[in-house]
C-alpha atoms as a PDB file:
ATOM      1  CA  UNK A   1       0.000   0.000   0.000  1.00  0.00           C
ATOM      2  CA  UNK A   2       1.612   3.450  -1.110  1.00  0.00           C
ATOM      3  CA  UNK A   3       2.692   5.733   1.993  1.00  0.00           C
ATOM      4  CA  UNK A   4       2.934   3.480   4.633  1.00  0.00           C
ATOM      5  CA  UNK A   5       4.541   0.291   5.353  1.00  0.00           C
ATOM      6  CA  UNK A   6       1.908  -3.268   6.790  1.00  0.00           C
ATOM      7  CA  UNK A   7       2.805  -6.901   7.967  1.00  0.00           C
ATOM      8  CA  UNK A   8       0.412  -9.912   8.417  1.00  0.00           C
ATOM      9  CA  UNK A   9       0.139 -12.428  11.246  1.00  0.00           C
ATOM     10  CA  UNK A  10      -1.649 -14.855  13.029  1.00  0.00           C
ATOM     11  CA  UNK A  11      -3.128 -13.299  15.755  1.00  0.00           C
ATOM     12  CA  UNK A  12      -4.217 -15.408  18.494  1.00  0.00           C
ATOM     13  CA  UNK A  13      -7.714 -14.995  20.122  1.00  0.00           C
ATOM     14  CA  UNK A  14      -8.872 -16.611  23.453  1.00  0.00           C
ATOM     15  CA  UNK A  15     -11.540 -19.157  22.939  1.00  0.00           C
ATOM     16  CA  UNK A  16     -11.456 -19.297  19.222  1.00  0.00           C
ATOM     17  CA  UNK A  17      -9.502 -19.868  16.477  1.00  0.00           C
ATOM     18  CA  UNK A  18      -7.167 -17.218  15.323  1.00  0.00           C
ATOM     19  CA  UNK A  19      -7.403 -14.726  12.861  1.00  0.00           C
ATOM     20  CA  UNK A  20      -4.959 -13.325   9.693  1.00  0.00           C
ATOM     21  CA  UNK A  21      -4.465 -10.042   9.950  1.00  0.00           C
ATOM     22  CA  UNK A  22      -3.098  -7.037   8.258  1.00  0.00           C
ATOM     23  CA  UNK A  23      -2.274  -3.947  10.199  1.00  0.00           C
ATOM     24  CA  UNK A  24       0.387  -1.612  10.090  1.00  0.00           C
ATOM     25  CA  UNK A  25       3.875  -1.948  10.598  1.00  0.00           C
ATOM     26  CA  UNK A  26       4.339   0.074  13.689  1.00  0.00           C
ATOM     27  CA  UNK A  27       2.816   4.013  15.249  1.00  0.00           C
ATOM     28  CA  UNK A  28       5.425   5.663  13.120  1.00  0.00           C
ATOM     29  CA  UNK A  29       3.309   4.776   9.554  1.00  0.00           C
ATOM     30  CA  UNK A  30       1.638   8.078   8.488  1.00  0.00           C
ATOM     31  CA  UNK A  31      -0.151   8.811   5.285  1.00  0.00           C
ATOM     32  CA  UNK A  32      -2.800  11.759   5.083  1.00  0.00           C
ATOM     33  CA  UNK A  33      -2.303  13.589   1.228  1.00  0.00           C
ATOM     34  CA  UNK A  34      -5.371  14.739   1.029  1.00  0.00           C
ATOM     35  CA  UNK A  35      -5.946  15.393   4.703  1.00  0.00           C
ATOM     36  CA  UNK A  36      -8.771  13.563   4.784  1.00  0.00           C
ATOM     37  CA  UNK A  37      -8.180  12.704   8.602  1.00  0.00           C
ATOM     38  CA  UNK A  38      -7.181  15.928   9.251  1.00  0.00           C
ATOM     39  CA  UNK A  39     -10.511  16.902   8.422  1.00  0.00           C
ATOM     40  CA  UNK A  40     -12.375  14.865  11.041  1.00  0.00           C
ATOM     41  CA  UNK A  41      -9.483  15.789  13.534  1.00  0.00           C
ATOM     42  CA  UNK A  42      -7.239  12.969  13.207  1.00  0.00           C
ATOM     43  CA  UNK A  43      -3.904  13.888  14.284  1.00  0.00           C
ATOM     44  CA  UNK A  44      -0.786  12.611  12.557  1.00  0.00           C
ATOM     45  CA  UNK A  45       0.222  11.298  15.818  1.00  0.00           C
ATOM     46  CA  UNK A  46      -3.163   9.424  16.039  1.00  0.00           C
ATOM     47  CA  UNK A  47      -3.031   8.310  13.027  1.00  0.00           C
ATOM     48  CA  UNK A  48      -1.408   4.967  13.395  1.00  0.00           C
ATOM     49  CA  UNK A  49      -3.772   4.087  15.780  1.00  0.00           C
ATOM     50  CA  UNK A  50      -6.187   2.141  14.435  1.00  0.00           C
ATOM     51  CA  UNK A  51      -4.210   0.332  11.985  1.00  0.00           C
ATOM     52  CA  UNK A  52      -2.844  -1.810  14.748  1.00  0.00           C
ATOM     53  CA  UNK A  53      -3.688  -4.628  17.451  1.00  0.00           C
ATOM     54  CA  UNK A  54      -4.452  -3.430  21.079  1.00  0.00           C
ATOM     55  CA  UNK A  55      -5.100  -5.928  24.140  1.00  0.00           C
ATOM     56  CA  UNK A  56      -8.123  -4.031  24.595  1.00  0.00           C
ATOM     57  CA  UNK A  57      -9.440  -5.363  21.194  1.00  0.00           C
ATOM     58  CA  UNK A  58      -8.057  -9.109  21.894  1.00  0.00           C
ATOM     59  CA  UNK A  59     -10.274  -9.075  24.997  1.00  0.00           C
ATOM     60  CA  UNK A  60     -13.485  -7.396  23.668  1.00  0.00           C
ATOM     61  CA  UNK A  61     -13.023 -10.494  20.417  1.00  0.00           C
ATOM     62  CA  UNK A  62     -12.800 -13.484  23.072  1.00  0.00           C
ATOM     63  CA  UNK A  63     -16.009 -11.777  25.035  1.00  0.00           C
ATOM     64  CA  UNK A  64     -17.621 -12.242  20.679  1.00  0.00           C
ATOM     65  CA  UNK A  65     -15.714 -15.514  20.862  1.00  0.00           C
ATOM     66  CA  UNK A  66     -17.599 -16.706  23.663  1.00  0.00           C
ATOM     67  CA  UNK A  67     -20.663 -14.801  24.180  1.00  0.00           C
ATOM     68  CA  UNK A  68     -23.978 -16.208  22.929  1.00  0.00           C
ATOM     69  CA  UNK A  69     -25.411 -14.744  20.033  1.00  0.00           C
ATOM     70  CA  UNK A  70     -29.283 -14.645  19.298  1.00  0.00           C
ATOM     71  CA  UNK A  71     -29.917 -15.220  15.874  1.00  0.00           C
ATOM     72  CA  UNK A  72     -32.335 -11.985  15.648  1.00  0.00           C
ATOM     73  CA  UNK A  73     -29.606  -9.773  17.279  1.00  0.00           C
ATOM     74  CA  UNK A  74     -28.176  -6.691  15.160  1.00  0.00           C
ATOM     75  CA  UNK A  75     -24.568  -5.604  16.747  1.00  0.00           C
ATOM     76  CA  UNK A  76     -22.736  -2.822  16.226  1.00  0.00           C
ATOM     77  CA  UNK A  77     -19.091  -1.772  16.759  1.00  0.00           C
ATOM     78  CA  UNK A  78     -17.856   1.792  17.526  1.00  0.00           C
ATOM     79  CA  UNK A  79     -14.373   2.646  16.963  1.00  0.00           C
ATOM     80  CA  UNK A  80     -13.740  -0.744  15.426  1.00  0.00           C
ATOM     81  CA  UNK A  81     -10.304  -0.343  14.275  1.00  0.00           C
ATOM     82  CA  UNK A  82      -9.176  -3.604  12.923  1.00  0.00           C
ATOM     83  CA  UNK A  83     -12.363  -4.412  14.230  1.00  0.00           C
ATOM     84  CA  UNK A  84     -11.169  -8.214  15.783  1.00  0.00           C
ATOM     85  CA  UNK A  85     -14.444  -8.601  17.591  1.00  0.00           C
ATOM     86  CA  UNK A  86     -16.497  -8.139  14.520  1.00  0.00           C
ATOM     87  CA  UNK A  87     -14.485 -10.382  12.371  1.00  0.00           C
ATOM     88  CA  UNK A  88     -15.338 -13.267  15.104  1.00  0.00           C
ATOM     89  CA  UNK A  89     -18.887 -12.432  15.640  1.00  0.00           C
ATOM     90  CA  UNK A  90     -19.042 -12.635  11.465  1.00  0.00           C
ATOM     91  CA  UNK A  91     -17.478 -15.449  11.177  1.00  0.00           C
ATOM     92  CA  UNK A  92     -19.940 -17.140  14.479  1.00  0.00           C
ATOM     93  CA  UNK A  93     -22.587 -16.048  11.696  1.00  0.00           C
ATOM     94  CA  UNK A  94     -23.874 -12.685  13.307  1.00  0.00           C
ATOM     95  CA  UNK A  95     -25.083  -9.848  11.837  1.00  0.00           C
ATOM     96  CA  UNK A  96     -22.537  -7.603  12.722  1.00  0.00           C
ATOM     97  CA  UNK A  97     -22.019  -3.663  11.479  1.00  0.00           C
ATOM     98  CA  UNK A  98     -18.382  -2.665  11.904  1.00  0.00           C
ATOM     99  CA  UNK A  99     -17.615   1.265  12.564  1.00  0.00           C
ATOM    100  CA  UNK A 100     -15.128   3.753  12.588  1.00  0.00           C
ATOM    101  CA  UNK A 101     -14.476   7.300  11.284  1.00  0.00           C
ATOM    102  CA  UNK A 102     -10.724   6.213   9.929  1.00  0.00           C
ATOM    103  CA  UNK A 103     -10.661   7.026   6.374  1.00  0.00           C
ATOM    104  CA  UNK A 104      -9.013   3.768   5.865  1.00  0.00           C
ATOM    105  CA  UNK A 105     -10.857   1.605   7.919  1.00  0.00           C
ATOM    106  CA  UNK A 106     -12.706  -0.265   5.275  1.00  0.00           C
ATOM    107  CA  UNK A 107      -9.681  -0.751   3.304  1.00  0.00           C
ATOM    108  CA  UNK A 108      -8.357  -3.039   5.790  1.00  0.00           C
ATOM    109  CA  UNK A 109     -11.566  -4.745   6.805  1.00  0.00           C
ATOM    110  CA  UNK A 110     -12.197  -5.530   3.841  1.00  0.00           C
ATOM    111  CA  UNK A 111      -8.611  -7.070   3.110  1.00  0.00           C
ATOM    112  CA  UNK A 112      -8.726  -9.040   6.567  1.00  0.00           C
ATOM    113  CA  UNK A 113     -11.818 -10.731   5.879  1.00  0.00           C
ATOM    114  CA  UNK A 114     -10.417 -12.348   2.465  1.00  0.00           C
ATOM    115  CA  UNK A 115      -7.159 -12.348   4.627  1.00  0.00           C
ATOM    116  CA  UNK A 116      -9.708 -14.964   6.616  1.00  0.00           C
ATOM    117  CA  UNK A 117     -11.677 -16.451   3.446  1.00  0.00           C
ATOM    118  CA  UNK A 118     -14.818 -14.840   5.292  1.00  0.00           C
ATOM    119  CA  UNK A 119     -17.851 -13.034   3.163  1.00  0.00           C
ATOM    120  CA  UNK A 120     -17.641  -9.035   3.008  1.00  0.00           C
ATOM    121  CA  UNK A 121     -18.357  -7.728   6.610  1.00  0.00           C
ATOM    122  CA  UNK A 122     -20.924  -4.731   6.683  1.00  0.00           C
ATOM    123  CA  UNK A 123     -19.244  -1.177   7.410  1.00  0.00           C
ATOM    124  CA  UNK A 124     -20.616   1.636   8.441  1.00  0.00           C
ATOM    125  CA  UNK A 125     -19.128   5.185   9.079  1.00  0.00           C
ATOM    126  CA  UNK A 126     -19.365   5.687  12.482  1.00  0.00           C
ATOM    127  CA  UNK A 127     -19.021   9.897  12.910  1.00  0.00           C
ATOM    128  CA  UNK A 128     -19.686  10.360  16.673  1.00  0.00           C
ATOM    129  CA  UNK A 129     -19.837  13.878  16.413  1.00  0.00           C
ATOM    130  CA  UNK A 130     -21.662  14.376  13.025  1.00  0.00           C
ATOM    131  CA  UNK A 131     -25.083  15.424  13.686  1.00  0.00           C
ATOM    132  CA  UNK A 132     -27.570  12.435  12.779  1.00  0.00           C
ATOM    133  CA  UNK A 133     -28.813  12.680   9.622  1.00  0.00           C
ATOM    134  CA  UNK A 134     -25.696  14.301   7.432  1.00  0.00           C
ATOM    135  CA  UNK A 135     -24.520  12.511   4.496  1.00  0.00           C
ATOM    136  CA  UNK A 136     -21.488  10.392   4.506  1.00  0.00           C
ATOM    137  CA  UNK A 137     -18.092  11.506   3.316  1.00  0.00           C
ATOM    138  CA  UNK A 138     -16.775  10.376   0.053  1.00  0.00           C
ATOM    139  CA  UNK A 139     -20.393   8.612  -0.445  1.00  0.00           C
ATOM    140  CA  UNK A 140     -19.918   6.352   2.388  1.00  0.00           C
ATOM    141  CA  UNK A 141     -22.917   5.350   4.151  1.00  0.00           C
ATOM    142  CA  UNK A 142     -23.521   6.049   8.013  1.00  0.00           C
ATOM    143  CA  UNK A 143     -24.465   4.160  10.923  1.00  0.00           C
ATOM    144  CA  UNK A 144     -28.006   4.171  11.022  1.00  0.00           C
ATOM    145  CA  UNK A 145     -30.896   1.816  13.002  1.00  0.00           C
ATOM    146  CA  UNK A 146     -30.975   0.780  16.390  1.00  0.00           C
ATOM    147  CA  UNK A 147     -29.006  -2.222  17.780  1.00  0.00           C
ATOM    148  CA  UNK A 148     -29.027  -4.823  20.515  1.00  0.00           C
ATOM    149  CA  UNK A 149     -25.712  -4.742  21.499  1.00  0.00           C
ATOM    150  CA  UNK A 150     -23.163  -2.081  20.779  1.00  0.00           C
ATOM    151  CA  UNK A 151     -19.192  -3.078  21.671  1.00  0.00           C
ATOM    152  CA  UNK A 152     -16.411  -1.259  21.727  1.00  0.00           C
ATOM    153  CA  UNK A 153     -12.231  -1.574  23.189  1.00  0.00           C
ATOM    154  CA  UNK A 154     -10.588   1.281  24.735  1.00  0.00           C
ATOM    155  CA  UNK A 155     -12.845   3.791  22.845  1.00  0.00           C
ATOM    156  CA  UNK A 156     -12.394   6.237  26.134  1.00  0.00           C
ATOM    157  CA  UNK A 157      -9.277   7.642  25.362  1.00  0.00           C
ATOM    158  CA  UNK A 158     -10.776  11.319  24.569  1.00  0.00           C
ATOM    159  CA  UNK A 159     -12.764  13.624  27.923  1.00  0.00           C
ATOM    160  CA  UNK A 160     -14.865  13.763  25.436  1.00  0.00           C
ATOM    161  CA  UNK A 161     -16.987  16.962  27.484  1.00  0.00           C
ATOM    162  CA  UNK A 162     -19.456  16.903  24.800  1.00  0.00           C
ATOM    163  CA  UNK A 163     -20.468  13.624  25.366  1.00  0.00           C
ATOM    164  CA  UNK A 164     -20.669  12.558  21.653  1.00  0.00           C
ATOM    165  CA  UNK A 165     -19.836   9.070  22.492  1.00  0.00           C
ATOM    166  CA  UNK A 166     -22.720   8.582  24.798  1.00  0.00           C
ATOM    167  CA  UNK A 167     -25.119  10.420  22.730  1.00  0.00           C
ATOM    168  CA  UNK A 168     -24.106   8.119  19.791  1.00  0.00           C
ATOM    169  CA  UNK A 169     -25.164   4.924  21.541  1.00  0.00           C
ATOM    170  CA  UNK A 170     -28.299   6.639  22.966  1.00  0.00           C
ATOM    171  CA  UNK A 171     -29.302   7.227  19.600  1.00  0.00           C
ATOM    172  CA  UNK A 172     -28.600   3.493  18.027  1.00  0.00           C
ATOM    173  CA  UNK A 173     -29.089   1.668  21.151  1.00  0.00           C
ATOM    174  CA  UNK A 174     -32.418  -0.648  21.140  1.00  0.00           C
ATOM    175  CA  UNK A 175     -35.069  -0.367  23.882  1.00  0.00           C
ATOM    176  CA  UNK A 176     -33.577  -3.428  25.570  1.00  0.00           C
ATOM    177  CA  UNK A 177     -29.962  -2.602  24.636  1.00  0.00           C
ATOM    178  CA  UNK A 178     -26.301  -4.042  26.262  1.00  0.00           C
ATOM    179  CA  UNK A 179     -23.221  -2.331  25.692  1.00  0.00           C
ATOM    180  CA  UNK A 180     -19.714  -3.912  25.673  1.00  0.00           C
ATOM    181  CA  UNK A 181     -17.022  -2.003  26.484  1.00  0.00           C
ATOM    182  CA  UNK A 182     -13.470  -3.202  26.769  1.00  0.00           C
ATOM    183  CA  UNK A 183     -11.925  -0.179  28.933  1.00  0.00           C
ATOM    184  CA  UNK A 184      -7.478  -0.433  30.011  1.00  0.00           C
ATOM    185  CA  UNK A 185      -8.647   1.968  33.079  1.00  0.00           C
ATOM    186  CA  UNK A 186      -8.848   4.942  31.456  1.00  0.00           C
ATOM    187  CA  UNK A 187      -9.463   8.552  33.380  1.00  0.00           C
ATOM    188  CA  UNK A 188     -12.695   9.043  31.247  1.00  0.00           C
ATOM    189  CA  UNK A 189     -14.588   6.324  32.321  1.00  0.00           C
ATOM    190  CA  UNK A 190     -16.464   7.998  35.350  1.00  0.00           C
ATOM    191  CA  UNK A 191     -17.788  11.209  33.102  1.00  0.00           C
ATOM    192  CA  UNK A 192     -19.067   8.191  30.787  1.00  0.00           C
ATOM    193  CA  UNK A 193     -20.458   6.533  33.271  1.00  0.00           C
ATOM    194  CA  UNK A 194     -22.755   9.164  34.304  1.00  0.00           C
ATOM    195  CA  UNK A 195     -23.541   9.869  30.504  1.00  0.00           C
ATOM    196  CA  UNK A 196     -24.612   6.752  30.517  1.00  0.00           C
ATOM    197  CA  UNK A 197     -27.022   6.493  33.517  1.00  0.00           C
ATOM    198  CA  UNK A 198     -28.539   9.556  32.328  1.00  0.00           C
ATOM    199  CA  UNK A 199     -29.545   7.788  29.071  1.00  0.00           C
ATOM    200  CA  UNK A 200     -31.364   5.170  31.218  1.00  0.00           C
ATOM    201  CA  UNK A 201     -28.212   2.307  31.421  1.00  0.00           C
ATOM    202  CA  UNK A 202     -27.422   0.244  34.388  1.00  0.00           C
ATOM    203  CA  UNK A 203     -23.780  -0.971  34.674  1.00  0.00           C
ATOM    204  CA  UNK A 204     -21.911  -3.950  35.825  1.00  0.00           C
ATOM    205  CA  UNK A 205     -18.125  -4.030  35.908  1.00  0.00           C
ATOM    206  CA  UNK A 206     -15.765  -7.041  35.624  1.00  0.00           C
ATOM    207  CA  UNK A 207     -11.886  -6.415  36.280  1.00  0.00           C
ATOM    208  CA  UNK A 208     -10.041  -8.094  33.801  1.00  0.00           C
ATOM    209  CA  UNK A 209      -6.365  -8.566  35.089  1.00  0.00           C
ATOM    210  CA  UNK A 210      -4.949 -11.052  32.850  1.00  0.00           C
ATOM    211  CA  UNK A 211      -4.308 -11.034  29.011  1.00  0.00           C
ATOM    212  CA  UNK A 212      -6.752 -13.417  27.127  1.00  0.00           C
ATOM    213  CA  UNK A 213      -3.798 -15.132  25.422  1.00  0.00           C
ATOM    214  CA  UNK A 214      -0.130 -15.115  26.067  1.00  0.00           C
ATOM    215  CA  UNK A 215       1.615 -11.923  26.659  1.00  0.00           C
ATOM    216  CA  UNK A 216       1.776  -9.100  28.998  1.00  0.00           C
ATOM    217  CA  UNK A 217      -0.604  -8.535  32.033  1.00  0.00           C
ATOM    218  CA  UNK A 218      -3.526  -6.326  31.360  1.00  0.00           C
ATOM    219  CA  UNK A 219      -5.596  -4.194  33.448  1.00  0.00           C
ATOM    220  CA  UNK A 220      -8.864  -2.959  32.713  1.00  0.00           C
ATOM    221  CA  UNK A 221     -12.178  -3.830  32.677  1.00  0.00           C
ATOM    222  CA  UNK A 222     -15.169  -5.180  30.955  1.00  0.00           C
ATOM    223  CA  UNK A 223     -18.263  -2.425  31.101  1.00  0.00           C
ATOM    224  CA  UNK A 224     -21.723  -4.390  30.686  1.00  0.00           C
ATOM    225  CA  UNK A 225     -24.722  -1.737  30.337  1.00  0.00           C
ATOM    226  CA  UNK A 226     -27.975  -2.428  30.226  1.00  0.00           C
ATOM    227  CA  UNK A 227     -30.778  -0.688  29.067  1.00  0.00           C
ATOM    228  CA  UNK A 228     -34.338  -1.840  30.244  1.00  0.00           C
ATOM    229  CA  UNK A 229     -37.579  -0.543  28.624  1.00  0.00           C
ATOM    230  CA  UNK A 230     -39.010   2.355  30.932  1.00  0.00           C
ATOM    231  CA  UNK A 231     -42.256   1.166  32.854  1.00  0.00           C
ATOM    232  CA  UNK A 232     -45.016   1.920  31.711  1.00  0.00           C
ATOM    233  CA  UNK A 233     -47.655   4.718  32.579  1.00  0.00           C
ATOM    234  CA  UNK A 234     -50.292   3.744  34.934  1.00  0.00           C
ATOM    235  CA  UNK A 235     -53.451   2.372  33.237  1.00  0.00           C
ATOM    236  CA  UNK A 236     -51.194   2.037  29.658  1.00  0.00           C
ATOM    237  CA  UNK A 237     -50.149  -1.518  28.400  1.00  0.00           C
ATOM    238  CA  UNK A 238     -46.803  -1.641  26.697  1.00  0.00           C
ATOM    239  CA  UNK A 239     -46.592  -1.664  22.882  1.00  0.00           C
ATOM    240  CA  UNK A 240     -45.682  -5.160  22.446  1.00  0.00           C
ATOM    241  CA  UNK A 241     -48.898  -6.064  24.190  1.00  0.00           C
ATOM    242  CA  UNK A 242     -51.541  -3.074  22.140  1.00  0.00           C
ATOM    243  CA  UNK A 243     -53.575  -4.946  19.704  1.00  0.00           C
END
């Protein structure tokens, strides 16, 4: 690929098999001629970043890996990256919607599942910010719908004051919702915690203080929202039950 340099491996993911992947070379690859990341405020510095493998995103793909899927269930990725957790829940059979605002993004998603002799995996441009309802750049479609269950890995790394992120889940999170979050103990999560109760989410934490495959320790933790239907008014039935 002109501009920057990539490798492939075999990266390992706990409780399934491993995946081919593409990513890039190292943080120092940088390739914006037309500043089209510039544009949605991607630094040079942060460029890099979601060309390659985190531990956040090898945890977040063994929770897919292992997690039950309901055949029914729409899920949907923020910030996916290399998107590993969407790549297993595709290949489990899921229907899964990969996102990310990285002008490249799609490039390698789309190389990694042939990389993986899997079908074309659904991507979406996932514009936290953008107000809901602008056109895609560069004709690419938006996220759009609701879905069951939203994931994400170490997507937490901005304050984020606006609450964009939040907001963004709000808005394509179904009435009975979970969110999956894959957080390395980052100093945002308590202002998105309270973004999130405010939108009607419960939480459940689990520490996760071991990698999921060989390799260095990891700290963080798994963030489990849930979003229950509000209760109805008194002397009103809920929709599912109007005839």
């Amino acid at each position: 690929m002109p501009g920057y340099h990539t490798k492939q491996e075999r990266v390992a993911i706990g409780g399934a098999a491993s995946l081919r992947i593409c990513s890039l070379l190292d943080r120092q690859q940088f390739f914006d001629p037309l500043g089209r990341a510039e544009a949605v405020g991607i630094s040079s510095a942060a460029w890099p970043l979601f060309g390659l493998v985190w531990p956040s995103s090898l945890h977040l793909a063994a929770c897919m890996a292992g997690r039950p899927l309901a055949a029914s269930e729409r899920i949907l990725e923020v910030g996916c990256g290399l998107a590993l957790a969407s790549l297993v829940a595709h290949r489990r059979g899921a229907d899964v919607t990969a996102s990310d605002c990285h002008p490249l993004t799609a490039r390698f998603l789309a190389r990694n599942a042939r990389l993986n002799r899997l079908p074309p995996l659904r991507y979406r441009l996932g514009d936290w910010a953008a107000a809901p309802g602008l056109p895609g750049r560069e004709g690419r479609a938006r996220v759009f719908g609701r879905f069951g269950l939203i994931i994400g890995s170490d997507v937490l790394y901005e304050r984020d004051d606006a609450g964009h992120l939040s907001a963004f889940i709000d808005r394509h999170a179904g009435v009975q919702a979970e969110v999956l979050i894959v957080d390395p103990n980052r100093g945002n999560r308590p202002a998105f915690h309270r973004r999130m109760a405010a939108a009607g989410f419960s939480l459940e934490e689990t520490v996760l203080g071991s990698p999921v495959v060989d390799g260095p320790a990891y700290r963080g933790r798994l963030l489990h929202y849930r979003r229950a239907p509000a209760p109805a008014a008194a002397g009103v039935l809920p929709a599912t039950l109007r005839q």
